[in-house]
Protein backbone atom coordinates (compact mmCIF):
# COMPACT_ATOMS: atom_id res chain seq x y z
CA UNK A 1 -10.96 -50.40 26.02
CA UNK A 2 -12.53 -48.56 29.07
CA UNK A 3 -15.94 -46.79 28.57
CA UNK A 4 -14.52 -43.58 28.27
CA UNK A 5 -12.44 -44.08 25.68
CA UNK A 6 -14.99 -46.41 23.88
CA UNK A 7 -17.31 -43.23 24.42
CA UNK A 8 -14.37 -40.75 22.78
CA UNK A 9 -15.17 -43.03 19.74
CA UNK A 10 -18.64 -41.32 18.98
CA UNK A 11 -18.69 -37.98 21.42
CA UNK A 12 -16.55 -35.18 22.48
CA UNK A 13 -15.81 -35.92 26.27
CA UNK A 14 -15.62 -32.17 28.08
CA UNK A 15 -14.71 -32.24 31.61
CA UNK A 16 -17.53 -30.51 33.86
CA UNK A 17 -15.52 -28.66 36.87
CA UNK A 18 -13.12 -26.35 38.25
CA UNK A 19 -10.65 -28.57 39.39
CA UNK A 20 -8.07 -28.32 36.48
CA UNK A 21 -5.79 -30.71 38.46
CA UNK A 22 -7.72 -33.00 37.78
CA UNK A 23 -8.10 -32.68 34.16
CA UNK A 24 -5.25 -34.47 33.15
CA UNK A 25 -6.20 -37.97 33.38
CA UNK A 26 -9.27 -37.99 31.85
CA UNK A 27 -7.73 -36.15 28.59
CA UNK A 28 -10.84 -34.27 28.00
CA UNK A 29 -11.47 -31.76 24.38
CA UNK A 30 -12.95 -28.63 26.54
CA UNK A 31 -13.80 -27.99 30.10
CA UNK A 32 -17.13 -26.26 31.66
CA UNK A 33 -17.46 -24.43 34.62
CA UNK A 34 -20.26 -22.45 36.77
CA UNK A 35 -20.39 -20.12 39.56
CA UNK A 36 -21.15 -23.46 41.55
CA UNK A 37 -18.00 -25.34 40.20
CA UNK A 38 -15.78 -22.35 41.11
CA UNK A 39 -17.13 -21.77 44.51
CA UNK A 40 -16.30 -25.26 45.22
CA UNK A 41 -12.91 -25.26 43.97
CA UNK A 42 -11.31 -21.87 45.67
CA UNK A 43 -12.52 -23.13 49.03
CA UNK A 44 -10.00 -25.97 48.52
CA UNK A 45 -6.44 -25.74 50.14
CA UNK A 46 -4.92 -26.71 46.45
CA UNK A 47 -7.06 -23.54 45.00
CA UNK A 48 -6.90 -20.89 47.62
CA UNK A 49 -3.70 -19.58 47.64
CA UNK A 50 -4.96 -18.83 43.23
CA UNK A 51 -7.97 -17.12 44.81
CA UNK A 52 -5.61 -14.80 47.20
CA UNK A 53 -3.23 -13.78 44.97
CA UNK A 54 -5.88 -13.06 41.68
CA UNK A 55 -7.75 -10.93 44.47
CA UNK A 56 -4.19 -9.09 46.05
CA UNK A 57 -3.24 -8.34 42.11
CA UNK A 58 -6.69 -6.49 41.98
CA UNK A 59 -7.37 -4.86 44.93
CA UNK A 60 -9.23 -1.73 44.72
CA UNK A 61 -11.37 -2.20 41.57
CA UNK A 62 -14.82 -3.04 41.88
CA UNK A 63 -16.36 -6.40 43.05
CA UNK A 64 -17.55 -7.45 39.60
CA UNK A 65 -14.25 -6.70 37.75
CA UNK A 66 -12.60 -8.98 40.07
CA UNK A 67 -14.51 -12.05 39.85
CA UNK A 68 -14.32 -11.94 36.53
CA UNK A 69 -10.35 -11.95 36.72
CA UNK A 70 -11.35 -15.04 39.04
CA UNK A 71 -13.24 -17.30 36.56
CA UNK A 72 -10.45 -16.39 33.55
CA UNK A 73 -7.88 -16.71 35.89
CA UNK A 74 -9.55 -20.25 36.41
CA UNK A 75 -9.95 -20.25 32.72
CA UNK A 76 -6.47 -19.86 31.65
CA UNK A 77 -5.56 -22.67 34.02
CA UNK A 78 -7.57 -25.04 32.76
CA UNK A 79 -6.92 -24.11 29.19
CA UNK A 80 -2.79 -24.85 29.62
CA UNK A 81 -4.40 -28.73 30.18
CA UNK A 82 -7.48 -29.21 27.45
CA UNK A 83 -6.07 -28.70 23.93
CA UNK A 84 -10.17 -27.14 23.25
CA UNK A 85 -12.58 -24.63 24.71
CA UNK A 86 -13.25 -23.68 27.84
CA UNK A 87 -17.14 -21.93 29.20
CA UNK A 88 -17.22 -19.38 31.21
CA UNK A 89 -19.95 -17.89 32.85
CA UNK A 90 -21.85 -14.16 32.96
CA UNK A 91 -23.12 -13.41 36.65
CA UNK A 92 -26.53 -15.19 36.75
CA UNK A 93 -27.84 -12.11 38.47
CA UNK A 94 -27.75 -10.87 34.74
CA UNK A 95 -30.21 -13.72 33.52
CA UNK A 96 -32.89 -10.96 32.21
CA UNK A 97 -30.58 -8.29 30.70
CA UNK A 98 -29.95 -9.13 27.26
CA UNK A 99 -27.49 -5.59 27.08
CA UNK A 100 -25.23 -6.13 30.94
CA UNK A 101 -25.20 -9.60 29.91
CA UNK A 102 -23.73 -8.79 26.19
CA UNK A 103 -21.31 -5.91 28.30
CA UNK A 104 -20.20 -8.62 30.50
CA UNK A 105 -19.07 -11.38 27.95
CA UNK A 106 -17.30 -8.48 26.16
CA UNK A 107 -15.15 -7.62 29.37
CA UNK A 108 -14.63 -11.97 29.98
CA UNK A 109 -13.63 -12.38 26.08
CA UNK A 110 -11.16 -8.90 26.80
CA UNK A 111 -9.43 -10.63 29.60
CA UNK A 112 -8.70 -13.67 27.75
CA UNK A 113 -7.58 -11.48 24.50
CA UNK A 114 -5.33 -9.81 26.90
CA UNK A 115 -3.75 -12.96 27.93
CA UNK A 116 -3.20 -14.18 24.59
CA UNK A 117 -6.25 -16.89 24.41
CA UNK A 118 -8.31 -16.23 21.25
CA UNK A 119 -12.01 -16.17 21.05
CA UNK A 120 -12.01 -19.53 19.19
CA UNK A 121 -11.31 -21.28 22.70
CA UNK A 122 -13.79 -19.49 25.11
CA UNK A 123 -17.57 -19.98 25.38
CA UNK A 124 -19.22 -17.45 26.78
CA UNK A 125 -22.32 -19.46 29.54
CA UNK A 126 -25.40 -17.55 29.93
CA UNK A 127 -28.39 -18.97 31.48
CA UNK A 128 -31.45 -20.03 28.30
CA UNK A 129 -33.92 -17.19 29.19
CA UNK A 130 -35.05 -15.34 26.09
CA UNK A 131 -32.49 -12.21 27.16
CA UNK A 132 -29.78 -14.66 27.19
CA UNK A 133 -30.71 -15.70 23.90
CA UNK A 134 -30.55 -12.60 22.87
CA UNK A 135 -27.86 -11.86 23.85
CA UNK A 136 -25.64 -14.58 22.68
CA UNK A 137 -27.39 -13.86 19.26
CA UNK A 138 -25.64 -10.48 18.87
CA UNK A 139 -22.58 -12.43 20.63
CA UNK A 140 -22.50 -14.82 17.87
CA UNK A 141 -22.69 -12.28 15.52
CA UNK A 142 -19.72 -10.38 16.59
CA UNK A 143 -17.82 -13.59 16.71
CA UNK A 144 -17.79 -14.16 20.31
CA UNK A 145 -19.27 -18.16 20.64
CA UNK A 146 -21.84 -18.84 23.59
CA UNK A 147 -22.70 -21.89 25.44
CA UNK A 148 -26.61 -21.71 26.38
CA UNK A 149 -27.15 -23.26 29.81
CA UNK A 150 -30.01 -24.06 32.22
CA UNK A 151 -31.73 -25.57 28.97
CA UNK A 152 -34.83 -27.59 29.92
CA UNK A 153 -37.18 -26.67 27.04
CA UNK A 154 -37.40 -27.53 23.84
CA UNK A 155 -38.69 -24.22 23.29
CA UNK A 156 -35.22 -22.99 24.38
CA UNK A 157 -33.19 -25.56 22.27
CA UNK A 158 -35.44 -24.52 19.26
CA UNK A 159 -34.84 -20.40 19.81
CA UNK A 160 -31.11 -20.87 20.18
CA UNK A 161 -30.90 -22.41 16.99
CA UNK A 162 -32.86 -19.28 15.43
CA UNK A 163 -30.52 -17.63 17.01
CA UNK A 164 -27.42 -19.48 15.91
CA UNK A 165 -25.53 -20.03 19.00
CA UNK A 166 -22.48 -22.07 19.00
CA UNK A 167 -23.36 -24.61 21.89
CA UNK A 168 -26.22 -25.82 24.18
CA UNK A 169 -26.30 -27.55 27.13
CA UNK A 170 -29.32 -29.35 28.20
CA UNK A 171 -29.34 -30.53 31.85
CA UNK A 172 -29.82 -34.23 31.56
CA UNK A 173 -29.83 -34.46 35.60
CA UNK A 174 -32.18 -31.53 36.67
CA UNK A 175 -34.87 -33.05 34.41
CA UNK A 176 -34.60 -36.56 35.50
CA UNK A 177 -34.97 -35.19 39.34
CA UNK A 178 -37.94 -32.95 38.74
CA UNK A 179 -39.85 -35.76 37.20
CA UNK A 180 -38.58 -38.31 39.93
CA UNK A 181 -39.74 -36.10 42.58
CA UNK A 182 -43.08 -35.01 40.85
CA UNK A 183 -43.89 -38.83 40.68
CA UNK A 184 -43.05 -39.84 44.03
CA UNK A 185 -43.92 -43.20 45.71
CA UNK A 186 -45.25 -43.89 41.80
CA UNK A 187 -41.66 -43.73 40.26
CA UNK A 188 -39.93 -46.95 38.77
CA UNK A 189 -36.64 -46.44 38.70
CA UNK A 190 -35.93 -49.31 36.44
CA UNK A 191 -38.74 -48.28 33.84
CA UNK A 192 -37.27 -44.64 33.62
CA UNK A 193 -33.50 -45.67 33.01
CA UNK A 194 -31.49 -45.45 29.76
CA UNK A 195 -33.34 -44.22 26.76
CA UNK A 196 -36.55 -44.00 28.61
CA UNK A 197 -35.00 -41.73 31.51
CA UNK A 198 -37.24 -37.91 31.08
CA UNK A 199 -33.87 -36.21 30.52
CA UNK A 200 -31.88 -38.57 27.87
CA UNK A 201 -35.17 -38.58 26.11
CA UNK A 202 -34.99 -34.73 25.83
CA UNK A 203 -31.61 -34.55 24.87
CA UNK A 204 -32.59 -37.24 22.16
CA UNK A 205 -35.49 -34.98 20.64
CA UNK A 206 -33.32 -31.88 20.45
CA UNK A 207 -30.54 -33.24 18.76
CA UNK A 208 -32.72 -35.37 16.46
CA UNK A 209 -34.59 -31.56 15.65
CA UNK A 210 -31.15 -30.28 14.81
CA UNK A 211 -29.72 -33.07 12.87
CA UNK A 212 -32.94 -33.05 10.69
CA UNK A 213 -33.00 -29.12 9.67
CA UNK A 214 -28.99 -28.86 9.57
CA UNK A 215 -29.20 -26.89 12.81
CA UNK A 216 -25.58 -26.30 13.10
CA UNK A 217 -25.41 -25.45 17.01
CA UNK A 218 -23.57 -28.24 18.83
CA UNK A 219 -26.06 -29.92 21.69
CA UNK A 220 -24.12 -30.77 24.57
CA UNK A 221 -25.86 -33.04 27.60
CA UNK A 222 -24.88 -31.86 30.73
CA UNK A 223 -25.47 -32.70 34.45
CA UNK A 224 -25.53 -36.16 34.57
CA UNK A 225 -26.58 -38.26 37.97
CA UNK A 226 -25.37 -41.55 37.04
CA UNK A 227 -22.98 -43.43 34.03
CA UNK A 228 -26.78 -44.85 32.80
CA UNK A 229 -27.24 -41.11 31.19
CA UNK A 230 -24.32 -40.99 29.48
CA UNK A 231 -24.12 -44.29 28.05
CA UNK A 232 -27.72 -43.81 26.61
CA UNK A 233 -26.38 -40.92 24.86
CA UNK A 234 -23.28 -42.18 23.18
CA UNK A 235 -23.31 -40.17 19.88
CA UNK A 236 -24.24 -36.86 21.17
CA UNK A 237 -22.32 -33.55 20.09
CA UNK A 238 -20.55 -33.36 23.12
CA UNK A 239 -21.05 -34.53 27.18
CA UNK A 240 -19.98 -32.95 30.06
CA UNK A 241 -18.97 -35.09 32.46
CA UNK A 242 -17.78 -34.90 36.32
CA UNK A 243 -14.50 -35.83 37.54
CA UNK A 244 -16.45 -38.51 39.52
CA UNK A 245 -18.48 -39.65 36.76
CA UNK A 246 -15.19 -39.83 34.38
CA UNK A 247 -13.57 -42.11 36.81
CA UNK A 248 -16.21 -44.49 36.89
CA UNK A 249 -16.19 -44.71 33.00
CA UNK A 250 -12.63 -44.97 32.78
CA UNK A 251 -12.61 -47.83 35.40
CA UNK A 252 -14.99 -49.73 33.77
CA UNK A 253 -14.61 -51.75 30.47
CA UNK A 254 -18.37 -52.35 30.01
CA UNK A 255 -19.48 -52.31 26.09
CA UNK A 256 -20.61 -48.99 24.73
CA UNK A 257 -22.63 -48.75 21.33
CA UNK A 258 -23.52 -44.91 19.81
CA UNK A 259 -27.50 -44.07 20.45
CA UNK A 260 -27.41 -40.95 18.75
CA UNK A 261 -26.52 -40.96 14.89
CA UNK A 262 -26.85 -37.79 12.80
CA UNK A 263 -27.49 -39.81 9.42
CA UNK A 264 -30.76 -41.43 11.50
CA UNK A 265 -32.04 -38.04 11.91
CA UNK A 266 -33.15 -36.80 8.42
CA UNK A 267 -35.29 -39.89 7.89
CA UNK A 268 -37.19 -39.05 11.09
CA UNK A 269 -41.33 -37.19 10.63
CA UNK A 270 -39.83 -33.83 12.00
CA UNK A 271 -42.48 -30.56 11.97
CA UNK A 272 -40.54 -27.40 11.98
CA UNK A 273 -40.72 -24.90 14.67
CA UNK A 274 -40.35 -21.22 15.58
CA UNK A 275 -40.98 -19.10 18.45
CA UNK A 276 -40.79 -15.23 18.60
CA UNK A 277 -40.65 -13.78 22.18
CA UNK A 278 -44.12 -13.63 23.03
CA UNK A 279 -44.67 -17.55 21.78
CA UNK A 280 -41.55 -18.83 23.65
CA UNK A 281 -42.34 -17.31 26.76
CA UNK A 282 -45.75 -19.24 26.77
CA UNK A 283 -44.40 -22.37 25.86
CA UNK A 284 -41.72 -22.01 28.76
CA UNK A 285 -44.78 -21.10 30.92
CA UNK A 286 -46.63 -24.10 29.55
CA UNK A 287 -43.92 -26.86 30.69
CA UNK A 288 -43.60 -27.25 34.29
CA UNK A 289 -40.46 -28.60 34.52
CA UNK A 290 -38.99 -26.36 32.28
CA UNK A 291 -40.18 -23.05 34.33
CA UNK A 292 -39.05 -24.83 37.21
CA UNK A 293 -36.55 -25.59 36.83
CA UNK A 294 -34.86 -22.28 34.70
CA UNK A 295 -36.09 -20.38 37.65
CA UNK A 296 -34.53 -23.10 40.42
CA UNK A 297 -30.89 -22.76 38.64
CA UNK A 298 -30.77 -19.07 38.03
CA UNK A 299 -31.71 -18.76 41.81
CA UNK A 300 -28.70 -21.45 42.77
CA UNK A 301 -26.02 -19.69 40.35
CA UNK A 302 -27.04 -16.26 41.85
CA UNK A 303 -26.30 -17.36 45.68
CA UNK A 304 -23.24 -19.42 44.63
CA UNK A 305 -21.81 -16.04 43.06
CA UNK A 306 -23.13 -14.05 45.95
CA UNK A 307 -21.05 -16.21 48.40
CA UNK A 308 -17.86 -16.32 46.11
CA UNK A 309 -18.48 -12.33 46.25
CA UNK A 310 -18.33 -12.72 49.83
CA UNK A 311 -14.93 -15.08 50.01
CA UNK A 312 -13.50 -12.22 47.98
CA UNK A 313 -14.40 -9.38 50.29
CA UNK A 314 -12.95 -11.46 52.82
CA UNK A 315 -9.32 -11.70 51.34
């Protein structure tokens, strides 16, 4: 049995990209995308001509209604190939507006209604900043589920859960390259790997917090740089996975145990949390990384929309 399907045994495998041509062979549960992830795709040959004609059919309405008929348009595709959910994200530019942001996943959620895909197979992405948080609170509320993304903190993990959002998405990637950077020449490579890499170790703390209090949001590891990650979090909720990453666990028949176990987590000496605004803005401010790094992805999302705004224009 290859890795992936000895990791199928423990996680749900989600497919991390816009390429839904791609999808097939890996037989992911759900699929993620980003402003990022799109950009890259409709500046492919194989994607373009879906770009043009989306654009043609909507001609004359305003810039943001159109790239939102983009990413469901991308979203419908790659739902006719996962049998799950698909995410699908609100214009990072809306990061701080708890109210556009909550306008905009209502319009995303209406397109997909209108094409016949109910709201139990779309997760609405907005970035982990308190407004987003908010927002995906009423979200939740009105039955419209939300993945949180750009989740660093623990902080964050710990307000979306007060806030009972359906998925997270902590980036297992970003936080191993901040601290790799930050330690420079000093960094051992081999002594940071597996369980004892900065961002598997946060992944690990969050979902042991949720296991323990019966948190019922699903935690989700996400941006992974190497199979190392994902192996040393066999057990999670869910991982979302690369096309290029996928390969190499499918070619490889390497043995696989589960790292993360729910029934471990109850035993564990847990203290309980909670942070209103005021106290989660100050422990965002108070981890370096975490600032950092929200601040560094929001920025990236934003120009990767801006230039898909522009490819638009163009057509």
């Amino acid at each position: 049995m290859n890795q992936l399907d000895q990791l199928k045994q423990f996680t749900t495998v989600v497919a991390d990209t816009g390429n839904f041509k791609q999808l097939a062979q890996f037989a992911p549960r759900d699929a993620t995308t980003n402003p990022s992830l799109i950009l890259k795709a409709v500046q492919s040959p194989d994607y373009a001509p879906l770009l043009s004609e989306t654009v043609k059919a909507n001609k004359g309405r305003p810039l943001d209604e159109i790239v939102d008929e983009v990413l469901v348009r991308f979203g419908l595709e790659i739902l006719k190939v996962v049998p799950g959910r698909v995410s699908t994200e609100v214009d990072a530019h809306l990061s701080f507006d708890t109210k556009a942001t909550i306008a905009r996943a209502h319009r995303l959620v209406g397109l997909y209604e209108k094409a016949g895909i109910g709201r139990d197979r779309v997760l609405i992405k907005t970035a982990s900043t308190w407004e987003g948080i908010q927002a995906a609170k009423v979200l939740e509320q009105e039955g419209i589920h939300c993945n949180l993304t750009l989740l660093f903190s623990f902080c964050q993990a710990v307000a979306c859960a007060e806030a009972k959002v359906q998925l997270i998405s902590p980036f297992v990637g970003r936080i191993y390259d901040w601290y790799k950077k930050s330690e420079g020449a000093k960094w051992d490579e081999a002594a940071n790997a597996g369980v004892n890499d900065p961002g598997v170790k946060s992944v690990s703390e969050i979902y042991a917090y949720y296991k323990h209090f019966g948190v019922k949001t699903e935690v989700m590891g996400a941006s992974f740089r190497n199979v190392g990650q994902i192996v040393a979090l066999a057990g999670c909720d869910l991982l979302t996975i690369s096309p290029d990453l996928l390969a190499k666990l499918q070619e490889s028949e390497a043995p696989i145990a589960r790292r993360l176990d729910p029934k471990a987590a109850p035993s564990a000496d847990i203290k309980a949390v909670s942070f209103d605004e005021s106290a989660f803005r100050f422990a965002l401010n108070d981890d370096p990384m975490g600032t950092e790094k929200l601040a560094e992805g929001i920025r990236a999302f934003a120009a990767d929309a801006v230039k898909l705004n522009k490819l638009i224009e163009a057509i």
